[in-house]
Each structure stands twice: as structure tokens, then as C-alpha cells.
Protein backbone atom coordinates (compact mmCIF):
# COMPACT_ATOMS: atom_id res chain seq x y z
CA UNK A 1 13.51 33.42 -13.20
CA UNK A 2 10.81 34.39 -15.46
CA UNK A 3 9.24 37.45 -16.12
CA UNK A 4 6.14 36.67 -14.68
CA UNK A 5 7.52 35.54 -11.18
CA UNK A 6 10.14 38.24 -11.03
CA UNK A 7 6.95 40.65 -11.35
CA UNK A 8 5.47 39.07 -8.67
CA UNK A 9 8.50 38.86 -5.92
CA UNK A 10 8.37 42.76 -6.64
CA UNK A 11 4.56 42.85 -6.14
CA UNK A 12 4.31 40.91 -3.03
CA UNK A 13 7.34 39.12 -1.79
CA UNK A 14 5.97 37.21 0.87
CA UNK A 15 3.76 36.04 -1.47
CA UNK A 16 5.99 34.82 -3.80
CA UNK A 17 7.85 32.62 -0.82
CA UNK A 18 4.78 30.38 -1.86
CA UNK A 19 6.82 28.91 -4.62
CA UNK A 20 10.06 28.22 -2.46
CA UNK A 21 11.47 25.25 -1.38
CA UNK A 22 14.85 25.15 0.40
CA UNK A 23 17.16 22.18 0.86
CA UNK A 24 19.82 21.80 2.70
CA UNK A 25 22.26 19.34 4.47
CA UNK A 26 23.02 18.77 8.02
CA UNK A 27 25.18 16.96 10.52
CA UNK A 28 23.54 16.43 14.10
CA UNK A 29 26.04 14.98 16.98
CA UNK A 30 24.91 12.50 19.77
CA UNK A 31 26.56 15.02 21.94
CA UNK A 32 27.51 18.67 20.21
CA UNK A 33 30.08 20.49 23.37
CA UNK A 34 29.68 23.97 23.91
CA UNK A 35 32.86 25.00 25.59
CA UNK A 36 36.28 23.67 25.36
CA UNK A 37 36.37 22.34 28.52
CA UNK A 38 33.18 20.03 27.74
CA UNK A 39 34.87 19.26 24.47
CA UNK A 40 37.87 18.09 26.66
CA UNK A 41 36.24 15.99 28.45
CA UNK A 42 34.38 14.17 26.20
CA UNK A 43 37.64 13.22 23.99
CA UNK A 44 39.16 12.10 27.76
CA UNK A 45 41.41 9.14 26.74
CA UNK A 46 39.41 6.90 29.35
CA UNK A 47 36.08 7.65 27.75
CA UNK A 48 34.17 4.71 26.78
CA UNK A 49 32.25 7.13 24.11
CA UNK A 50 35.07 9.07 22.66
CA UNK A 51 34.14 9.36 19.50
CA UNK A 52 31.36 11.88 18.34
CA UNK A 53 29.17 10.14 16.31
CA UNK A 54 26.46 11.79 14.23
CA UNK A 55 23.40 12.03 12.16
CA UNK A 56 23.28 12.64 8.28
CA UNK A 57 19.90 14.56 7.97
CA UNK A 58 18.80 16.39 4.27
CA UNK A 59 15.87 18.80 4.66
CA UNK A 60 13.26 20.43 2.43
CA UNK A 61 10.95 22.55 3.84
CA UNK A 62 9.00 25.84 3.10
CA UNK A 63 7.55 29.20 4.09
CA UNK A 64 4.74 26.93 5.95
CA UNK A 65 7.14 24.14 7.13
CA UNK A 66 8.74 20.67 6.77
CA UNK A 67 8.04 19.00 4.00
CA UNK A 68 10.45 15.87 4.16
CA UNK A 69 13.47 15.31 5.73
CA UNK A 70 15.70 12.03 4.79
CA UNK A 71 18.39 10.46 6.83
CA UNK A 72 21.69 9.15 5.22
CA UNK A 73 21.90 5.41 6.15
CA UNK A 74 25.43 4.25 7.62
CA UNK A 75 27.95 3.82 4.61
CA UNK A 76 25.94 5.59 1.68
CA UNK A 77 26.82 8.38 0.37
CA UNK A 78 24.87 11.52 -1.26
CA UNK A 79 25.75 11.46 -5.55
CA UNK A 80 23.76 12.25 -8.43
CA UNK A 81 21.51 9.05 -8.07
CA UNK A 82 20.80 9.28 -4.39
CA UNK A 83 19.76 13.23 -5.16
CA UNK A 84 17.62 12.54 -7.99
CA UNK A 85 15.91 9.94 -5.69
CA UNK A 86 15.54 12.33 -3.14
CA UNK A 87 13.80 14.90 -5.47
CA UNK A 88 11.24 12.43 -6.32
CA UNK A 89 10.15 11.41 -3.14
CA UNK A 90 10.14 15.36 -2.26
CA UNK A 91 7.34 15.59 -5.27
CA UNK A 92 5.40 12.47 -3.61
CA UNK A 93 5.49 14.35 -0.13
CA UNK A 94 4.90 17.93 -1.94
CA UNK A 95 1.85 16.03 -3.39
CA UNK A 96 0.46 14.72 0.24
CA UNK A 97 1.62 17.93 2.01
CA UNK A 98 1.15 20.88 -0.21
CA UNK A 99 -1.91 20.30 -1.88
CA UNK A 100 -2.10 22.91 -5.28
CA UNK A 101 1.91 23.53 -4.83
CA UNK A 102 2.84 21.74 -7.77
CA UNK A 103 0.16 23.33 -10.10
CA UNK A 104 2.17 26.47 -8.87
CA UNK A 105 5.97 26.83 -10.25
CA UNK A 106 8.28 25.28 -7.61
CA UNK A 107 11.67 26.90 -7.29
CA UNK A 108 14.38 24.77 -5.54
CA UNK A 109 16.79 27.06 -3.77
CA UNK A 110 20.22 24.49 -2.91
CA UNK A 111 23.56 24.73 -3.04
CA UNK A 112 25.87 23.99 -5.62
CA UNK A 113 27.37 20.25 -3.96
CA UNK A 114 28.50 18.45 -6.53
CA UNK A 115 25.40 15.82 -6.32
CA UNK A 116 22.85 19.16 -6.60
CA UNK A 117 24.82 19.88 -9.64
CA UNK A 118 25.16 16.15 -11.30
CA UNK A 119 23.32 16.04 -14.37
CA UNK A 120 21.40 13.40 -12.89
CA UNK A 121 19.95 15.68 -10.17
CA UNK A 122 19.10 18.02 -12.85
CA UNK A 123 17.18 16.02 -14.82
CA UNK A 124 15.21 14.20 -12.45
CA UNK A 125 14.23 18.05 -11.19
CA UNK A 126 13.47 19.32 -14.29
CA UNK A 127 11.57 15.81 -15.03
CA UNK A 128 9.59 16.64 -11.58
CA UNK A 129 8.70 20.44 -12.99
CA UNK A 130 11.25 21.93 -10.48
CA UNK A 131 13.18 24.73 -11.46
CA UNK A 132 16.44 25.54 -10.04
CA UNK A 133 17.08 28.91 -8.66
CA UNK A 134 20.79 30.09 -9.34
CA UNK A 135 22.61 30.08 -5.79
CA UNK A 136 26.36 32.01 -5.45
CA UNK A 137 29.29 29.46 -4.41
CA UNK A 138 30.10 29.41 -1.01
CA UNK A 139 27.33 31.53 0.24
CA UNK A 140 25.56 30.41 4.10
CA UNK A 141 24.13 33.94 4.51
CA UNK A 142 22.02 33.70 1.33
CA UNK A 143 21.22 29.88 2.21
CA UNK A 144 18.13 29.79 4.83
CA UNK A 145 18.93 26.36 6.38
CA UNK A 146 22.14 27.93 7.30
CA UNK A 147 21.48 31.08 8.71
CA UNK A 148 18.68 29.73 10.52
CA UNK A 149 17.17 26.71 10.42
CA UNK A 150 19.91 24.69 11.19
CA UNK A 151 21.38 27.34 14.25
CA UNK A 152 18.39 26.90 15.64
CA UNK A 153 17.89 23.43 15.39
CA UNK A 154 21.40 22.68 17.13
CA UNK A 155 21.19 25.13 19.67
CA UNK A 156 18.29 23.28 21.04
CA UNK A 157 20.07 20.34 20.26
CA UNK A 158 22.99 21.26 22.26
CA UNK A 159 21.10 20.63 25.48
CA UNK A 160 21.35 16.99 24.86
CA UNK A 161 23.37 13.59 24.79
CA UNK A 162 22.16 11.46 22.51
CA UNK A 163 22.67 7.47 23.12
CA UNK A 164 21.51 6.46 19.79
CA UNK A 165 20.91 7.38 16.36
CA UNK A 166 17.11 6.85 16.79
CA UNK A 167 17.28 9.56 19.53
CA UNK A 168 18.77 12.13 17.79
CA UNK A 169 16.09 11.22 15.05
CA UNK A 170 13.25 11.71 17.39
CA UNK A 171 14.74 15.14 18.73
CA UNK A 172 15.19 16.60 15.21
CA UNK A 173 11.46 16.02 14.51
CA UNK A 174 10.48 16.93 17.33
CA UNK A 175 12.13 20.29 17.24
CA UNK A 176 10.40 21.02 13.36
CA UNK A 177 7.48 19.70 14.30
CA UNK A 178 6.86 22.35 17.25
CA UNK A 179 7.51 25.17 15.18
CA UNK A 180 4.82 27.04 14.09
CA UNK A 181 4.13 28.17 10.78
CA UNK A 182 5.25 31.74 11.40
CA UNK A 183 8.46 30.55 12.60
CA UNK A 184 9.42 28.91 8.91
CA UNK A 185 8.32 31.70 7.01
CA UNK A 186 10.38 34.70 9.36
CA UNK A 187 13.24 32.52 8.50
CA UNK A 188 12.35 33.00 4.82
CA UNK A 189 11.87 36.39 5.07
CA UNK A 190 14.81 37.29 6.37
CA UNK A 191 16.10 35.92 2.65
CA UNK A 192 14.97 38.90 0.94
CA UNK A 193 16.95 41.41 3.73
CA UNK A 194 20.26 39.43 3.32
CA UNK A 195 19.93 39.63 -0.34
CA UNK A 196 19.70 43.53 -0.28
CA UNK A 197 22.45 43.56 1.92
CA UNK A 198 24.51 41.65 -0.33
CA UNK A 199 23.43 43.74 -3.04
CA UNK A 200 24.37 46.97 -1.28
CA UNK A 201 27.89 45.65 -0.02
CA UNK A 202 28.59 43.91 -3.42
CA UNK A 203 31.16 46.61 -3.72
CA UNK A 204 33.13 46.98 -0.72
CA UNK A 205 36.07 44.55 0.31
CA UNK A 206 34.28 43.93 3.75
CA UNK A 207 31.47 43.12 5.63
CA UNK A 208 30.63 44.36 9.21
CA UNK A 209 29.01 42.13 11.20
């Protein structure tokens, strides 16, 4: 990070969220159990919908919501190429969405999947004036989407069978869609009080949750 942002996220963090963007990968179930016995049932040997199928969904979005989310088709898979594509239509939408954003300096907070990672991916988000913020391996509770985009999202979700992939589609959006703008950016602010929690337990061999 350079000097000049790092003096502002000490200034005025919330202000800084301005230049975040957060991706992150998801799978959504046409029906998600929430107790064992539900879970029995649906994997009954007589079911004619045993298996749990489900819904492939990458999202970006920001302190003032989504920006894009794309939906893995059947049989593809995401690599290098596929992310680098991805990146480019998220500068289109940032574009259409986020009018001044890019003029600003975006920082791209992902994981470290092997496609984020490809050199591929790199280039095409240095090529789109992305930079890259460093994430730790295996970390959910420094990852937004997973401490609380995504638990929310499949919570609500959990209400629901789905009969198609279209349906589960249409209840994703619709869930990000409702959600205000103050609901995206509490998410990101919790970011900064896991990060000082991390930083204060950095030296202790456990966590209490």
C-alpha cells in the first residue's frame, strides 16, 4: 500500500473503504438443510431430487454495494483466463456503476485461489489499474464475503427450495439488491475491528470466540 493511502486509512478509515472492492466465491444450494434430520430426509433413497445441486456465483461489491456478480456456467471452470475475464468486465461495470471510482486507486481485496494468483489474473488487473491488496492464506475472518456477506445471504437463503437454477439466481439478487447501502459498508467496517483483533492475538496460540 502506498504511503499516501496508508495515511489516509489512518486519517479516516471509512473513508478510505472508498477504494475497496471485495471478491469472493460462493456456492448457493437449491435446497441448503438446516438440521440433520432435514438433511436426512432430503438424501432419502426414494427421493426423486436426491442430489443437492447448486449455484456457482463470484461477487464484487463495495462499501456502497454490488457491483457485478457472475455465475459459473455448467462444466466451466474458474482459471487464470476466466479470472482475467472477469476483472475486465468488473472495470466495464465499475465504469457504469461507480462513476469517478476508477480515477480513484482501486484496491482488490481476494483470496489467494490459485486463478486470483495466475499470472494471467495479475496482469489483466494490473492492465485494468487494480492493485492487489496482500490477503493471509487461509483467512475467512479477514475476508468480508465470508464473515458476512455470504452468512447472510444463505441464511435467508435457507428458507427456500429452489426448483431451478434460474430461481436461485433470482433469490440471490434479490437478496443484494434489498440491502441498503449502510448494510454493505457495516460489513466493511467490521474489516478494520477483525484486523486489530488479529493484530492483538497475533501472539497467542488461541483464539476465543
Amino acid at each position: 500500500m502506498s504511503q499516501e493511502l496508508l495515511t489516509e486509512y489512518r486519517a479516516n478509515p471509512e473513508s478510505f473503504l472508498g477504494h475497496l472492492v471485495i471478491q469472493d466465491e460462493t456456492r448457493v444450494h437449491h435446497f441448503d438443510p438446516e438440521t440433520k434430520t432435514q438433511s436426512m430426509q432430503w438424501k432419502h433413497k426414494d427421493s426423486l431430487a436426491s442430489k443437492k445441486f447448486k449455484v456457482a456465483a463470484s461477487v464484487f461489491w463495495d462499501a456502497e454495494g454490488v457491483i457485478m456478480v457472475d455465475y459459473l456456467q455448467k462444466g466451466q471452470t474458474i482459471n487464470g483466463e476466466y479470472y482475467a475475464h472477469e476483472l475486465r468486465n468488473l472495470r466495464e461495470a465499475i465504469k457504469n456503476k461507480r462513476r469517478g471510482k476508477l480515477r480513484r486507486v482501486v484496491l482488490l481485496l481476494q483470496n489467494n485461489a490459485p486463478a486470483h494468483t495466475d499470472q494471467t489474473s495479475l496482469q489483466a488487473a494490473a492492465n485494468c489499474g487494480f492493485r492487489i491488496l496482500p490477503h493471509p492464506a487461509c483467512s475467512p475472518d479477514l475476508a468480508p464475503s465470508d464473515f458476512y456477506l455470504f452468512p447472510n445471504l444463505k441464511t435467508e437463503l435457507r428458507k427456500n427450495k429452489f426448483q431451478a437454477d434460474k430461481d436461485v439466481i433470482e433469490a440471490v439478487e434479490g437478496f443484494l439488491e434489498q440491502q441498503e447501502t449502510d448494510w454493505y459498508r457495516k460489513g466493511l467496517l467490521k474489516l478494520e475491528e477483525r484486523r486489530t483483533k488479529c493484530i492483538e492475538l497475533r501472539d497467542r496460540d488461541y483464539v476465543e470466540k
